[in-house]
N, C-alpha and C. Protein backbone atom coordinates (compact mmCIF):
# COMPACT_ATOMS: atom_id res chain seq x y z
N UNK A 1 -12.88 5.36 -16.40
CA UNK A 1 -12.45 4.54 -15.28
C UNK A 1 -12.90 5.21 -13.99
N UNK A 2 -13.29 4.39 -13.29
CA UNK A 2 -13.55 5.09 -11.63
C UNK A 2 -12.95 5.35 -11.09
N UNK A 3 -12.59 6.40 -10.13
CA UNK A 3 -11.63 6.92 -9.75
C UNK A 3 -12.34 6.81 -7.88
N UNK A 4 -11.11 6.36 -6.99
CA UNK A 4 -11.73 5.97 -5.46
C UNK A 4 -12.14 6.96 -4.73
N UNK A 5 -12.60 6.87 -3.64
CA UNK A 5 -13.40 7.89 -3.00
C UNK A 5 -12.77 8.38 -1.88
N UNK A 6 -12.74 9.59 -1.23
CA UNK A 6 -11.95 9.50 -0.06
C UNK A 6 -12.92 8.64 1.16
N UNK A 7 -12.21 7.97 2.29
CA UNK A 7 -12.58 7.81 3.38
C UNK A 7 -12.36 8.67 4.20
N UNK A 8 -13.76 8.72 5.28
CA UNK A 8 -13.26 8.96 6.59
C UNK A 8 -12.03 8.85 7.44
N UNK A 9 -11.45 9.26 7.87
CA UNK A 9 -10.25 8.97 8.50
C UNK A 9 -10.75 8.34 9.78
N UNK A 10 -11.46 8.72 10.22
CA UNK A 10 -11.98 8.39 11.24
C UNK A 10 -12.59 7.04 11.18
N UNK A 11 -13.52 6.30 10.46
CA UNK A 11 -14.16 4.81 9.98
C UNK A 11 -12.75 4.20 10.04
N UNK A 12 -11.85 4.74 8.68
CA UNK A 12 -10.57 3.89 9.18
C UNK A 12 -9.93 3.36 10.10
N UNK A 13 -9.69 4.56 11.01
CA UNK A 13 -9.28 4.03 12.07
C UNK A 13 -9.83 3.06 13.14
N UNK A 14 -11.23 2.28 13.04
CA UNK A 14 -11.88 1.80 13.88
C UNK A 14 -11.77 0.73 12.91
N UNK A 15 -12.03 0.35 11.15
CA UNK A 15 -12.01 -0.61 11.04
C UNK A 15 -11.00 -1.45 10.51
N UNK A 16 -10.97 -3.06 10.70
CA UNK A 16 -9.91 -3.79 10.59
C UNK A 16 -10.22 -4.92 9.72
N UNK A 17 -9.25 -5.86 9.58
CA UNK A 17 -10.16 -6.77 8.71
C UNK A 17 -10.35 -8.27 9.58
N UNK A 18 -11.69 -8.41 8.96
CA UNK A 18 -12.96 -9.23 9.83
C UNK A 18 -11.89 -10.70 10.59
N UNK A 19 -11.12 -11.38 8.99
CA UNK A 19 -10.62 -12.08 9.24
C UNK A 19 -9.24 -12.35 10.13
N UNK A 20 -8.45 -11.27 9.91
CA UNK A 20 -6.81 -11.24 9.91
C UNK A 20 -6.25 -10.42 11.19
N UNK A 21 -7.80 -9.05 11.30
CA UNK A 21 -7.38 -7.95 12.42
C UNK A 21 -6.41 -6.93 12.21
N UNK A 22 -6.22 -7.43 10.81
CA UNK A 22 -5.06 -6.23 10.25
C UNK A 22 -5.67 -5.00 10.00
N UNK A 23 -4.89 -3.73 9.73
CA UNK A 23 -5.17 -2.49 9.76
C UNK A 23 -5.47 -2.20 8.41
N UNK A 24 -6.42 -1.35 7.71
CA UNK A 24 -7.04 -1.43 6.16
C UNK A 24 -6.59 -0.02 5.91
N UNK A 25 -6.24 -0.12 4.48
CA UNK A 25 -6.03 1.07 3.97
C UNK A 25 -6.87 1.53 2.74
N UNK A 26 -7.25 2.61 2.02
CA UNK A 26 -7.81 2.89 0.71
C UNK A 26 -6.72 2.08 -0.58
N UNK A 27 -7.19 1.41 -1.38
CA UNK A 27 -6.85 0.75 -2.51
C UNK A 27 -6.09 2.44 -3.21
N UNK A 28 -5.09 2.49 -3.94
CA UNK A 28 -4.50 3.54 -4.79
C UNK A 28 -4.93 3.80 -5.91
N UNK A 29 -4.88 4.63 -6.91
CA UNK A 29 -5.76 4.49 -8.11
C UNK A 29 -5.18 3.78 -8.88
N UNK A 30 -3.82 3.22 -9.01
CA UNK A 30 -3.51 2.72 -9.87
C UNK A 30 -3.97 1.08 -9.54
N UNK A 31 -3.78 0.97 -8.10
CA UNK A 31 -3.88 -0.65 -7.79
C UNK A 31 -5.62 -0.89 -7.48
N UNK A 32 -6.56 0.04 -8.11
CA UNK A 32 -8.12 -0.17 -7.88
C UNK A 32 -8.12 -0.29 -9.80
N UNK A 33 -7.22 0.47 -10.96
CA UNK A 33 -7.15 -0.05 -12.17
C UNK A 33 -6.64 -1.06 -12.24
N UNK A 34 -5.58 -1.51 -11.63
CA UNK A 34 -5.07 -3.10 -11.71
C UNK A 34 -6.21 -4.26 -11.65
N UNK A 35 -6.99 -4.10 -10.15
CA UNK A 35 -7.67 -4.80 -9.66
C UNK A 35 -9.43 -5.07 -10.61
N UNK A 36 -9.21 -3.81 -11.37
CA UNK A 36 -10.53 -4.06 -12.17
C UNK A 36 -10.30 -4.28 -13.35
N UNK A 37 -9.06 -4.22 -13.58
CA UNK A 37 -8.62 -4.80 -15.44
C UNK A 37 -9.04 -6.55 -14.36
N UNK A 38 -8.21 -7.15 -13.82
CA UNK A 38 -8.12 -8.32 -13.76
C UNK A 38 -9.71 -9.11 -13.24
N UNK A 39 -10.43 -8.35 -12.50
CA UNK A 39 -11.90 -8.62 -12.47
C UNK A 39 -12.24 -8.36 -14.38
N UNK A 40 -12.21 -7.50 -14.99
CA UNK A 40 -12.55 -7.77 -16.46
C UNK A 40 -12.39 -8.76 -17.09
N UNK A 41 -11.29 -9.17 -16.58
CA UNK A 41 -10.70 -10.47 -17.30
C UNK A 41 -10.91 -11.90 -17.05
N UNK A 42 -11.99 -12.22 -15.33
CA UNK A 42 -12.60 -12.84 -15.11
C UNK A 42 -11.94 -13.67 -13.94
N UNK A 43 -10.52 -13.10 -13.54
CA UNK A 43 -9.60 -13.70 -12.90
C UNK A 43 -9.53 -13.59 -12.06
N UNK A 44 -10.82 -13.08 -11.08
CA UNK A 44 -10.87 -12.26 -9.75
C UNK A 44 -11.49 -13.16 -9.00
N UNK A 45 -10.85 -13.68 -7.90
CA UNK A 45 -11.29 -14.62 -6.99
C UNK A 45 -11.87 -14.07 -5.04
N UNK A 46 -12.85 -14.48 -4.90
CA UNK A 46 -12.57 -14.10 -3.45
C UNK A 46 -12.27 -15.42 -3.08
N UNK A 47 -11.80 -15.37 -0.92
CA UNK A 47 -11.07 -15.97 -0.53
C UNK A 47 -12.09 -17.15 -0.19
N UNK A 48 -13.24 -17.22 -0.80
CA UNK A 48 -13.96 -18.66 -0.47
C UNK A 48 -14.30 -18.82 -1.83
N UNK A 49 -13.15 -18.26 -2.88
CA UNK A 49 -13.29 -18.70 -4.27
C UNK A 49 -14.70 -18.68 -4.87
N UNK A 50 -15.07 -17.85 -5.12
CA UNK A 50 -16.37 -17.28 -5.91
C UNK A 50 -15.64 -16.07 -6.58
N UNK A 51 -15.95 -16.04 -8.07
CA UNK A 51 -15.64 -15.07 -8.90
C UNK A 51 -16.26 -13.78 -8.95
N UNK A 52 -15.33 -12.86 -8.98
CA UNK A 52 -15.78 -12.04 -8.77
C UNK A 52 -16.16 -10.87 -10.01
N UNK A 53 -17.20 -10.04 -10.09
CA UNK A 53 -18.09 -9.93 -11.11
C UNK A 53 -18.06 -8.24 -10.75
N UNK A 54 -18.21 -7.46 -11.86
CA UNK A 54 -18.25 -6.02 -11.55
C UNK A 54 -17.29 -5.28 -11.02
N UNK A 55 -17.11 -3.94 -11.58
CA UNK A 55 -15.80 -3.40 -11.55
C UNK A 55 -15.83 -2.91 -9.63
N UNK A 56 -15.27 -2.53 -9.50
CA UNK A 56 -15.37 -1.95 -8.36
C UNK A 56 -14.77 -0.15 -8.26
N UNK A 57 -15.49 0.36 -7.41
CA UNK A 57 -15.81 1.78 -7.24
C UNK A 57 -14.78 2.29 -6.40
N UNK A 58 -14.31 1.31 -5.47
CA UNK A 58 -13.20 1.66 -4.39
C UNK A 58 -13.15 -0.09 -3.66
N UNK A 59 -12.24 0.20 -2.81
CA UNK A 59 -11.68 -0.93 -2.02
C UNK A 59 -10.83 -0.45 -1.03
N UNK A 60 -10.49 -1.28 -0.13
CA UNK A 60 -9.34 -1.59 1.22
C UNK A 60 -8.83 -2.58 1.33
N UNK A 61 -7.53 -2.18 1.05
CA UNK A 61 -6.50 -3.61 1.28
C UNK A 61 -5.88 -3.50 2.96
N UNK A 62 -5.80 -5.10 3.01
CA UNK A 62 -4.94 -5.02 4.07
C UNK A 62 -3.68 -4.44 4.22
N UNK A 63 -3.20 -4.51 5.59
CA UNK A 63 -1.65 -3.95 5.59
C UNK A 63 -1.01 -5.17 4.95
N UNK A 64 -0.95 -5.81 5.16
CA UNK A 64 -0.12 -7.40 4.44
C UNK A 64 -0.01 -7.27 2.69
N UNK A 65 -1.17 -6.48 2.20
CA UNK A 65 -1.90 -6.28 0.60
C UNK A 65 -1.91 -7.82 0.16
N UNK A 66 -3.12 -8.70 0.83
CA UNK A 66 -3.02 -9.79 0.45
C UNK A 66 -4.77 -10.01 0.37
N UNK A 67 -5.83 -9.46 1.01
CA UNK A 67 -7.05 -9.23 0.45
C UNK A 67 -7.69 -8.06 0.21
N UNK A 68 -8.68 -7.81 -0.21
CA UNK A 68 -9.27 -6.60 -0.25
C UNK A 68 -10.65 -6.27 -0.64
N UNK A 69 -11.42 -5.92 0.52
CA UNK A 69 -12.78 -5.93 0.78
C UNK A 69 -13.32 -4.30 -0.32
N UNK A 70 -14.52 -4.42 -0.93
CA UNK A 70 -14.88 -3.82 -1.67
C UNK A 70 -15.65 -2.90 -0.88
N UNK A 71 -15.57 -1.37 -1.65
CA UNK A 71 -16.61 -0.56 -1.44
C UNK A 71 -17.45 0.20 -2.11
N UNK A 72 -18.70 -0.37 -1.81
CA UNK A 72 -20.40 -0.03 -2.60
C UNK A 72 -20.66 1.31 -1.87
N UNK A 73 -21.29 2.03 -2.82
CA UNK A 73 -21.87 3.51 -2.16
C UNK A 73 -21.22 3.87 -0.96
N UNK A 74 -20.00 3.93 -1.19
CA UNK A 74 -19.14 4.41 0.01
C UNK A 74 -19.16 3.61 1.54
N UNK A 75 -19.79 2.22 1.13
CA UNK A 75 -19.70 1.97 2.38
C UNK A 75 -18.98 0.29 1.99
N UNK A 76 -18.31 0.32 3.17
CA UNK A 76 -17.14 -0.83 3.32
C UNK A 76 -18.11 -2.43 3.24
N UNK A 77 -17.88 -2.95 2.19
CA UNK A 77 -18.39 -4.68 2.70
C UNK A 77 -17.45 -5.37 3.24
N UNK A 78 -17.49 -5.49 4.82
CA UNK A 78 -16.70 -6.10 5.38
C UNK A 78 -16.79 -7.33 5.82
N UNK A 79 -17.16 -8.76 4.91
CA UNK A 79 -17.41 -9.50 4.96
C UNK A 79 -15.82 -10.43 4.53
N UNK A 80 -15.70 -11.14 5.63
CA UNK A 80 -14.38 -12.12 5.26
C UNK A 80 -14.71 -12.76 3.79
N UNK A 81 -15.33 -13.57 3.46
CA UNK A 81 -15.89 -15.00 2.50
C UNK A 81 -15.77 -13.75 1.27
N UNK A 82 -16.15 -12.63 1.31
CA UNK A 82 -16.33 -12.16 0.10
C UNK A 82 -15.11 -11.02 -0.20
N UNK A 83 -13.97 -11.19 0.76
CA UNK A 83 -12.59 -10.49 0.57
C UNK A 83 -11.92 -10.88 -0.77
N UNK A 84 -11.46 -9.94 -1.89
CA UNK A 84 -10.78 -10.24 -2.97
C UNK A 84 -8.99 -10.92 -2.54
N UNK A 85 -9.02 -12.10 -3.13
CA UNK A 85 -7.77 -12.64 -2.39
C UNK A 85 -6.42 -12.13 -3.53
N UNK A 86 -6.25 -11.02 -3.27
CA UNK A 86 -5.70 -10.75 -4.13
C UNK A 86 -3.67 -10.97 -4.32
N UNK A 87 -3.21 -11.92 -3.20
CA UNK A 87 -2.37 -12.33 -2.83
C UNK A 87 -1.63 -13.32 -4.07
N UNK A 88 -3.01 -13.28 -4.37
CA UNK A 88 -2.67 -15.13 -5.52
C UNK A 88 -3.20 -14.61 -6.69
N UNK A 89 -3.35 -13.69 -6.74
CA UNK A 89 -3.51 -12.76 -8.18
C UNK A 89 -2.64 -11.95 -9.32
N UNK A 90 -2.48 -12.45 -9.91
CA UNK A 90 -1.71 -11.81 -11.24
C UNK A 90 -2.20 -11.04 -11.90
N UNK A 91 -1.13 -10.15 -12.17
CA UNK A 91 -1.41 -8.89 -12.42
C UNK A 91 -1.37 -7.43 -11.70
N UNK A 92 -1.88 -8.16 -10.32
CA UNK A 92 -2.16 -6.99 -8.74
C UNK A 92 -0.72 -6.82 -8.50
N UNK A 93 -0.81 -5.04 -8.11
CA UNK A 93 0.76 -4.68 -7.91
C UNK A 93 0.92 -5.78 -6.70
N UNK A 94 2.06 -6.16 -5.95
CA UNK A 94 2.86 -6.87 -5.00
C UNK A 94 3.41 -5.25 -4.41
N UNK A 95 3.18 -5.80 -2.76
CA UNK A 95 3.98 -4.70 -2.66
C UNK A 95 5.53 -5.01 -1.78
């Protein structure tokens, strides 16, 4: 299983999310295994509903923990359309 990466503290603090303006945090290890059992399982939606495919390496959830933008080679895709909506997802801890 992949285990997440640290961030910058510093990137953090500058970035937000594209859509909402909320403040992003690193995904936990347990809720980046949640989030990739349920991508395994095919049940992984982003928020302009396109399925989502491939485990993921790391992530950032919002403060709300209602999407969560993926991260490739350590770097943040901060694209709204392709945010995991993970609000309406079963399985994903609730916090």
């Amino acid at each position: 299983m992949l285990s997440p990466k640290p961030m910058d503290k510093r990137l953090l603090d500058i970035l937000c999310c594209p859509a909402t303006k909320q403040s992003l945090r690193p995904l936990t290890r347990s809720e980046l295994e949640s989030l990739n059992r349920v991508i395994a399982g095919g049940n992984a939606r982003t928020v302009a509903d396109a399925t989502v495919t491939g485990a993921l390496a790391g992530g950032l959830i919002t403060s709300d923990g209602k999407r969560v933008y993926r991260v490739d080679d350590e770097i943040p895709v901060m694209l709204a359309d392709e945010a995991i909506a993970v609000a309406r997802m079963e399985g994903f801890p609730s916090r």
